[in-house]
Protein backbone atom coordinates (compact mmCIF):
# COMPACT_ATOMS: atom_id res chain seq x y z
CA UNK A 1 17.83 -7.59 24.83
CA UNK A 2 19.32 -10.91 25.49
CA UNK A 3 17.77 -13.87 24.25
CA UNK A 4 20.81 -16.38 23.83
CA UNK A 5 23.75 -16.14 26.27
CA UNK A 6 26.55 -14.43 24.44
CA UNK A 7 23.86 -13.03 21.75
CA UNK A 8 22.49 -9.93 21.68
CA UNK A 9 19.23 -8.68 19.79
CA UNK A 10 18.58 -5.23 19.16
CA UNK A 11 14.60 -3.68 17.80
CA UNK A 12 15.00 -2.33 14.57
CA UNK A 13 13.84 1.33 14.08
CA UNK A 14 14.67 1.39 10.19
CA UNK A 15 15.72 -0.53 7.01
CA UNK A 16 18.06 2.02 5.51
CA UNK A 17 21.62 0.33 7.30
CA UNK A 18 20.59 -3.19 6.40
CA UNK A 19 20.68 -2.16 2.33
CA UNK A 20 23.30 0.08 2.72
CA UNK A 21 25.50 -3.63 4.00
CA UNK A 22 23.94 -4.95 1.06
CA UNK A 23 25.29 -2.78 -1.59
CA UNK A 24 28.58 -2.85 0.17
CA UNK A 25 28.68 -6.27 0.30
CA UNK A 26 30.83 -6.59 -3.13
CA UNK A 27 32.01 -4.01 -5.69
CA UNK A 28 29.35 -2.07 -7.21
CA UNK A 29 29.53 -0.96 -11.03
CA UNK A 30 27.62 2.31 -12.85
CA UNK A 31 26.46 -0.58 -14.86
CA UNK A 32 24.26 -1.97 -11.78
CA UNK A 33 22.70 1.20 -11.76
CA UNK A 34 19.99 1.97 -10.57
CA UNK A 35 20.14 -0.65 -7.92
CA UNK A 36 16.51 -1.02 -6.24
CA UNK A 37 16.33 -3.17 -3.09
CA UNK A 38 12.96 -3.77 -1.56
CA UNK A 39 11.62 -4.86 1.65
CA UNK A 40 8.61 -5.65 3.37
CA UNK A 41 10.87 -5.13 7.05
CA UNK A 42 8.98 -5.14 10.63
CA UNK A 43 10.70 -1.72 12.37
CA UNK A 44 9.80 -1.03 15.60
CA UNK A 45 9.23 2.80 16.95
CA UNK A 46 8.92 3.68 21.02
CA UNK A 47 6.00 6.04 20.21
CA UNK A 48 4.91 7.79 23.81
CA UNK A 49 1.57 6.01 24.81
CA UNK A 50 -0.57 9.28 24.11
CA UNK A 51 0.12 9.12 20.29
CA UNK A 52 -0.12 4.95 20.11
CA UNK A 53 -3.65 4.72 18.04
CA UNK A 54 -5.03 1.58 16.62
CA UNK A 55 -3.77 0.51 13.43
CA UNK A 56 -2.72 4.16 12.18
CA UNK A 57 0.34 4.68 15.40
CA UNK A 58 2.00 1.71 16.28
CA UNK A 59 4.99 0.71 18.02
CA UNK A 60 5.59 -2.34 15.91
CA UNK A 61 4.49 -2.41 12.16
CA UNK A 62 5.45 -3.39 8.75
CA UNK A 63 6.91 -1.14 5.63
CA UNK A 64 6.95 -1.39 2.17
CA UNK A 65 10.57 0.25 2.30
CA UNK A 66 12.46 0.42 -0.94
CA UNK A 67 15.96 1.97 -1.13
CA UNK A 68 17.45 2.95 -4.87
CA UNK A 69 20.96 3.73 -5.53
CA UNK A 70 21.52 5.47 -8.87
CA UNK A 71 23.72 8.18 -10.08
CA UNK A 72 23.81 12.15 -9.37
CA UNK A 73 23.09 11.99 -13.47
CA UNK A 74 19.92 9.30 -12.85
CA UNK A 75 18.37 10.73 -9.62
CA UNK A 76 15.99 13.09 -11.18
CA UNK A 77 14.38 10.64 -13.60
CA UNK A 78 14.56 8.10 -10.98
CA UNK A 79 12.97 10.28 -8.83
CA UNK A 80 10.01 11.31 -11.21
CA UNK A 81 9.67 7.26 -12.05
CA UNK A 82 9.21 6.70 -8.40
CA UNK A 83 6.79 9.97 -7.39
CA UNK A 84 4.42 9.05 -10.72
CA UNK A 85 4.33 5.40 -9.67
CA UNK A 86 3.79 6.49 -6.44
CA UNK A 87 0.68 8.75 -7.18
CA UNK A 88 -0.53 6.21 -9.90
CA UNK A 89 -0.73 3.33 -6.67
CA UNK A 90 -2.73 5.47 -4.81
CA UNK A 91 -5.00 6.18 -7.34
CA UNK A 92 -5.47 2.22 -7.88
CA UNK A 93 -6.51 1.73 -4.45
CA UNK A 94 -9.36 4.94 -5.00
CA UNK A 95 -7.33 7.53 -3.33
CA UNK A 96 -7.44 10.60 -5.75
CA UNK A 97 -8.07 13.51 -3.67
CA UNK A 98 -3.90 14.72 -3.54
CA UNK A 99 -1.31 17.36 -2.59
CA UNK A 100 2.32 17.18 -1.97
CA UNK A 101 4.42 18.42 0.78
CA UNK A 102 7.91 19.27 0.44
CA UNK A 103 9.97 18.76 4.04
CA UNK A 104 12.85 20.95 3.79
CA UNK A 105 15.69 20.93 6.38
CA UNK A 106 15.64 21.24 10.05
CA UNK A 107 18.58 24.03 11.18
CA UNK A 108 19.32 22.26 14.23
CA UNK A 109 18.75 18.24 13.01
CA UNK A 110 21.15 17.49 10.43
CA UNK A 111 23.62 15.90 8.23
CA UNK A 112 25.84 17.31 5.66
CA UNK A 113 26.74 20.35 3.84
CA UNK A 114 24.10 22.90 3.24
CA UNK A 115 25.48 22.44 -0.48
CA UNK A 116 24.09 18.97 -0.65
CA UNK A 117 21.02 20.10 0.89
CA UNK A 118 20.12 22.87 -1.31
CA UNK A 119 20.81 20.59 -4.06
CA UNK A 120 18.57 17.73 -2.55
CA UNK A 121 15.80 20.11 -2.13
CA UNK A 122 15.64 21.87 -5.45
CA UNK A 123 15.62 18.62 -7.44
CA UNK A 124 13.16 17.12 -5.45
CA UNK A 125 11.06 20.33 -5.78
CA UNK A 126 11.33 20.51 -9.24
CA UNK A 127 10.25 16.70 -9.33
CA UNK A 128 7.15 17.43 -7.64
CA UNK A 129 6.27 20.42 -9.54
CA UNK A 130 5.60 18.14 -12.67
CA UNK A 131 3.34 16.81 -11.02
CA UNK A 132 0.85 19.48 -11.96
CA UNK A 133 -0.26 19.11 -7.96
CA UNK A 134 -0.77 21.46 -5.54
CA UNK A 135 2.92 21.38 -3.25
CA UNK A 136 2.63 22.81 0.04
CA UNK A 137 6.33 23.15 1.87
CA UNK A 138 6.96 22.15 5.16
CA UNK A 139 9.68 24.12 6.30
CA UNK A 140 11.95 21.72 9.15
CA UNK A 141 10.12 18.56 8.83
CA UNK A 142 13.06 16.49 6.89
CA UNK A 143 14.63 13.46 8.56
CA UNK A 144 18.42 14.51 9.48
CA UNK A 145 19.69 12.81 6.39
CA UNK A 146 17.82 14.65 3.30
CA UNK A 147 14.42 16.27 2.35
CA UNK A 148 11.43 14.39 1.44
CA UNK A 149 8.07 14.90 -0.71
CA UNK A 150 5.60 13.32 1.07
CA UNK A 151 1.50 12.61 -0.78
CA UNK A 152 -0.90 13.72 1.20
CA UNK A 153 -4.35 12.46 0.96
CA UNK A 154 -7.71 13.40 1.36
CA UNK A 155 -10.12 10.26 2.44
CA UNK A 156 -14.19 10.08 1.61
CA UNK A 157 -14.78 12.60 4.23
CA UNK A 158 -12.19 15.23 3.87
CA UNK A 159 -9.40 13.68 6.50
CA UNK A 160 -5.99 14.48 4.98
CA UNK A 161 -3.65 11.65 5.51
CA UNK A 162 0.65 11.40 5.03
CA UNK A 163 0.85 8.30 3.04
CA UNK A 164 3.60 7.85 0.48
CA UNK A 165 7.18 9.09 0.71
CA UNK A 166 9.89 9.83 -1.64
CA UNK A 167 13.38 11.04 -0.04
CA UNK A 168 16.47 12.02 -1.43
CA UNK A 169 19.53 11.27 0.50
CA UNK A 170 23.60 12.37 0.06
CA UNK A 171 24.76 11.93 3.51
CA UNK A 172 23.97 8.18 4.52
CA UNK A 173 26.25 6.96 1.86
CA UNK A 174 28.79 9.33 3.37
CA UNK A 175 28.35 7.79 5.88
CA UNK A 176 28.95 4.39 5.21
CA UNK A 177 31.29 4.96 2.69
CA UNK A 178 29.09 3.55 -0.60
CA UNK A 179 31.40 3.61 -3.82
CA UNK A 180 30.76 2.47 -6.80
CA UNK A 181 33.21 2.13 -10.00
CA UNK A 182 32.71 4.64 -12.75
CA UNK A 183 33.23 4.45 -16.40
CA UNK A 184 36.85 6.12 -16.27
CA UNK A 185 37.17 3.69 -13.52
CA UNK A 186 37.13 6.10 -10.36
CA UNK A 187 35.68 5.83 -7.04
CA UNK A 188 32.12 8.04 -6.97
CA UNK A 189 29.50 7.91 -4.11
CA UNK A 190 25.68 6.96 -5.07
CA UNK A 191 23.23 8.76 -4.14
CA UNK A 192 20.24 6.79 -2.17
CA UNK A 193 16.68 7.44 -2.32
CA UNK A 194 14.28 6.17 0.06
CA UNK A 195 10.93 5.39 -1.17
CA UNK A 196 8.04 3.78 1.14
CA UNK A 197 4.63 3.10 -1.57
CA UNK A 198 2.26 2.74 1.37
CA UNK A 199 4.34 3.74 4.56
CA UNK A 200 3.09 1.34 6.97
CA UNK A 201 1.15 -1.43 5.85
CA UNK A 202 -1.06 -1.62 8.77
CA UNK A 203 -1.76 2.14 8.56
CA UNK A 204 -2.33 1.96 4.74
CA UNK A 205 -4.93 -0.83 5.70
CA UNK A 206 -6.69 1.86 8.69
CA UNK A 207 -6.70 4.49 6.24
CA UNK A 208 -8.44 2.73 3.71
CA UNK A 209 -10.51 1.20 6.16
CA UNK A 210 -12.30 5.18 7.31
CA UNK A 211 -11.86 5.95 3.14
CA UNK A 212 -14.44 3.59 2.41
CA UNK A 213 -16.36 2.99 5.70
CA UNK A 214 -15.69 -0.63 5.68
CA UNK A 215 -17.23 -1.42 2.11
CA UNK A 216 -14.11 -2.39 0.39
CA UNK A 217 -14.56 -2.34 -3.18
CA UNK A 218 -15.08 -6.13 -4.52
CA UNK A 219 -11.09 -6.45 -5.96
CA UNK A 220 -10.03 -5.46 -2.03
CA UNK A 221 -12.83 -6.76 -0.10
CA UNK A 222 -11.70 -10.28 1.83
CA UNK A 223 -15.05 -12.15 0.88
CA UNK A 224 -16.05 -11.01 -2.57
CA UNK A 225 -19.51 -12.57 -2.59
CA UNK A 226 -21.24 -14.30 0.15
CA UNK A 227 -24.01 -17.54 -0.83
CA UNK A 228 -26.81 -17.31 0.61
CA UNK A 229 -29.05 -20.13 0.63
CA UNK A 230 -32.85 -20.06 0.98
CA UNK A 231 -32.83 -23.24 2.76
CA UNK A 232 -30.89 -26.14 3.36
CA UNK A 233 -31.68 -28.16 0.21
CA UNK A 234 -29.83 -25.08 -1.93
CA UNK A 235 -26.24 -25.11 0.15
CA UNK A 236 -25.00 -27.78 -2.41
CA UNK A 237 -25.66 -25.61 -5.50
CA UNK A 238 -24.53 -22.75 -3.80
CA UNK A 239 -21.04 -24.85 -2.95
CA UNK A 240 -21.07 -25.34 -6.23
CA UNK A 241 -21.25 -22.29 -7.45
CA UNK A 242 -18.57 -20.95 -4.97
CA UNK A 243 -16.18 -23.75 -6.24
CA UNK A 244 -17.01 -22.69 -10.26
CA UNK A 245 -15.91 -18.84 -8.67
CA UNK A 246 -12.70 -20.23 -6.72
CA UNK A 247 -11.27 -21.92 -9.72
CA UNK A 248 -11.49 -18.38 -10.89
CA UNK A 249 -9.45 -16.81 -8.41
CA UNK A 250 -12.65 -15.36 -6.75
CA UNK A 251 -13.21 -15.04 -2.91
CA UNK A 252 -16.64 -16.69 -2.04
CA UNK A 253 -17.88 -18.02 1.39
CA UNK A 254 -21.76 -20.26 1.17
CA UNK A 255 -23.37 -19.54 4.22
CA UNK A 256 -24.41 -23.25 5.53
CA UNK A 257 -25.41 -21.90 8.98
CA UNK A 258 -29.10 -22.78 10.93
CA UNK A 259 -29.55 -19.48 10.53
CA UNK A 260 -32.83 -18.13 9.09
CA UNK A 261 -32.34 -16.69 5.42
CA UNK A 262 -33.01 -13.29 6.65
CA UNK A 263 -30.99 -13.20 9.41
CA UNK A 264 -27.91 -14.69 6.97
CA UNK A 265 -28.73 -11.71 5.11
CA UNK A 266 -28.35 -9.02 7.61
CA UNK A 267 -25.06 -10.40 9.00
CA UNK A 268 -23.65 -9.89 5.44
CA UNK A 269 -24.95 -6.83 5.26
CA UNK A 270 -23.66 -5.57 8.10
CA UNK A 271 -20.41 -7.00 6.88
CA UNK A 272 -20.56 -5.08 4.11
CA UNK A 273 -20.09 -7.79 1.53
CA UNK A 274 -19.92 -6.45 -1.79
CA UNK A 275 -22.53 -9.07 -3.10
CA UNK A 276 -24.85 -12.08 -1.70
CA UNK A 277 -25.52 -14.97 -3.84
CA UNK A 278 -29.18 -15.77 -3.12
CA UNK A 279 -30.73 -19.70 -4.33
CA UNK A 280 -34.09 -20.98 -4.31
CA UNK A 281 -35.85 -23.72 -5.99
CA UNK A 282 -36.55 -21.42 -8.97
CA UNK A 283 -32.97 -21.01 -9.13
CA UNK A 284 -32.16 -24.50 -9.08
CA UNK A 285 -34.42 -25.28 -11.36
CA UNK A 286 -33.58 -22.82 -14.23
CA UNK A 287 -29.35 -23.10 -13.29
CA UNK A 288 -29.64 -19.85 -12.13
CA UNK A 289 -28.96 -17.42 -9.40
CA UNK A 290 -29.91 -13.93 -7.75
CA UNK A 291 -27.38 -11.23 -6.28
CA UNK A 292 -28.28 -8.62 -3.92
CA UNK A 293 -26.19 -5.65 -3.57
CA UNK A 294 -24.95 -3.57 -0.85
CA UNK A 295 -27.91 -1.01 -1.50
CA UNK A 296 -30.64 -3.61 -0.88
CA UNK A 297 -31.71 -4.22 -4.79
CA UNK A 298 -31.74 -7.21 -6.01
CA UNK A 299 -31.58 -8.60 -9.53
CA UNK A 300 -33.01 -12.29 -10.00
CA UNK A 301 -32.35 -14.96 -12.73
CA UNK A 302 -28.72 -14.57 -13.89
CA UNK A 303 -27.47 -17.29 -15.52
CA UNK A 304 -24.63 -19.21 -13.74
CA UNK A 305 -22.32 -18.46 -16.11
CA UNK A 306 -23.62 -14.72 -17.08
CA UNK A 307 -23.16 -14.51 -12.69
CA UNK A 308 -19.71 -15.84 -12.80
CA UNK A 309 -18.68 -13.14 -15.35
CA UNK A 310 -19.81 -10.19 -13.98
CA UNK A 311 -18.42 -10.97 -10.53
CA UNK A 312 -14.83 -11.47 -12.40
CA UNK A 313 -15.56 -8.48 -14.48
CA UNK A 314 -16.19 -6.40 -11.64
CA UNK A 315 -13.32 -7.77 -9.51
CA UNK A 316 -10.80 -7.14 -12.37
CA UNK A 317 -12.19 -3.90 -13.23
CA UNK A 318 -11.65 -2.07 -9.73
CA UNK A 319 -14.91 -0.47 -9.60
CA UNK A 320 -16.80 0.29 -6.65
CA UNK A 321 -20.19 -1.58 -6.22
């Protein structure tokens, strides 16, 4: 498309040519290496209108796309550094159900000597296998340029998702002719891995979304704790409280509508907020509050201070509430 006469724009369907300019921009050295370059790049896909779905297939979305250019001597423990960081991420964000896939040439869709391929393939396989997870191979379903372990995982209620990738490429710096100087001062070729952590952001965020049903643990969930007052002579302790939380790199919201307390509660609730910060003239009286959690119970009388911990204990302590 033409946006400026005499300029020309063009939708970007990948990342991997824009680093590949980048580490040819200037002499490389074996001492550079590994070279990781990271993005977070907007790509852009036609996808046929029968597979376009919501968040998880998109024509336009955002990766998390890394590119690594290391030696034929580094790739292996480059490659097990980026699969156990990989798997470790995952398990961060409450994903722990696993297997791997292993996408092994296409016959008619590729790059390359078989020679490189066979080589790509068994070092990636024997990557995975450390793993100690279960690696299913998908025979055909590499991208033209190399094979790929892909995570797969399971969500809450059994779904199996593609999420992370890890791919191991000899033929795009072929392609573009990526040297870099040796020790005995020749001309060798990198080889490039591509690794994407969550794939595409917005379909990380959809994925997680159906894992947990909407009840984000407190550390993800966008308002942490919502303040509820009982009336409208408790919103200034309440806006206290949330500023006390704030300083603390907590995400609270005080809930000054005309809304009836009850009615603040169920819209909360049905946001699935991971707490609600409940004041009454008791509370205000003893410098206290009450939460109420996502199941309904409620625990009354917690010092300000005692409250303030626990909601930064459970925030930095990932666990599910």
């Amino acid at each position: 498309m033409q946006l400026d006469e005499g300029v020309d724009y063009y939708l970007k369907p990948m990342n991997c040519p824009m680093h590949n300019l980048i580490f040819d921009a200037r002499g490389r050295s074996y001492r550079e290496l590994p070279l990781r370059l990271f993005e977070f790049g907007t790509v852009y896909r036609y996808e046929k209108s029968g597979v376009v779905h919501g968040l998880t297939r998109a024509r336009g979305f955002t990766q998390d796309d890394a590119h690594i250019y290391c030696t034929r001597e580094q790739m292996a423990d480059e490659l097990d550094r980026t699969l156990t960081f990989v798997l470790n991420l995952l398990r961060d964000y409450g994903l722990t159900d696993f297997y791997l896939e292993l996408s092994t040439k296409d016959p008619e869709k590729f790059v390359g000597s078989d020679e490189a391929w066979e080589e790509a393939t068994a070092v990636l396989q024997q990557v995975a296998e450390k793993q100690g997870l279960p690696l299913t191979p998908d025979p055909g379903g590499a991208a033209f340029y190399g094979p790929k372990i892909s995570v797969q995982a399971r969500d809450a209620i059994g779904r199996t998702w593609q999420m992370s990738t890890v791919q191991l490429d000899f033929n795009l710096p072929e392609r573009f002719d990526l040297e870099y100087t040796a020790p005995d001062g020749t001309k060798q070729r990198p080889v490039m891995i591509h690794r994407a952590l969550f794939g595409s952001i917005e379909r990380f965020f959809a994925v997680l979304l159906e894992h947990y049903a909407g009840a984000m643990p407190p550390w993800l969930a966008p308002v942490q704790a919502a303040g509820i007052p009982i009336g409208d002579a408790h919103v200034e302790y309440l806006q206290d409280f949330a500023a006390e939380a704030k300083k603390l790199g907590l995400r609270v919201d005080v809930d000054a509508s005309s809304d009836r307390m009850q009615k603040k509660i169920r819209t909360w609730q049905k946001q699935k907020v991971p707490f609600m910060i409940i004041v009454g003239d008791d509370d205000m009286a003893a410098g206290t509050v009450s939460f109420r959690y996502r199941d309904g119970s409620q625990e009354n009388g917690i010092p300000r201070d005692a409250a303030l911990a626990k909601l930064v204990d459970v925030v930095e302590s990932r666990v599910q509430v």
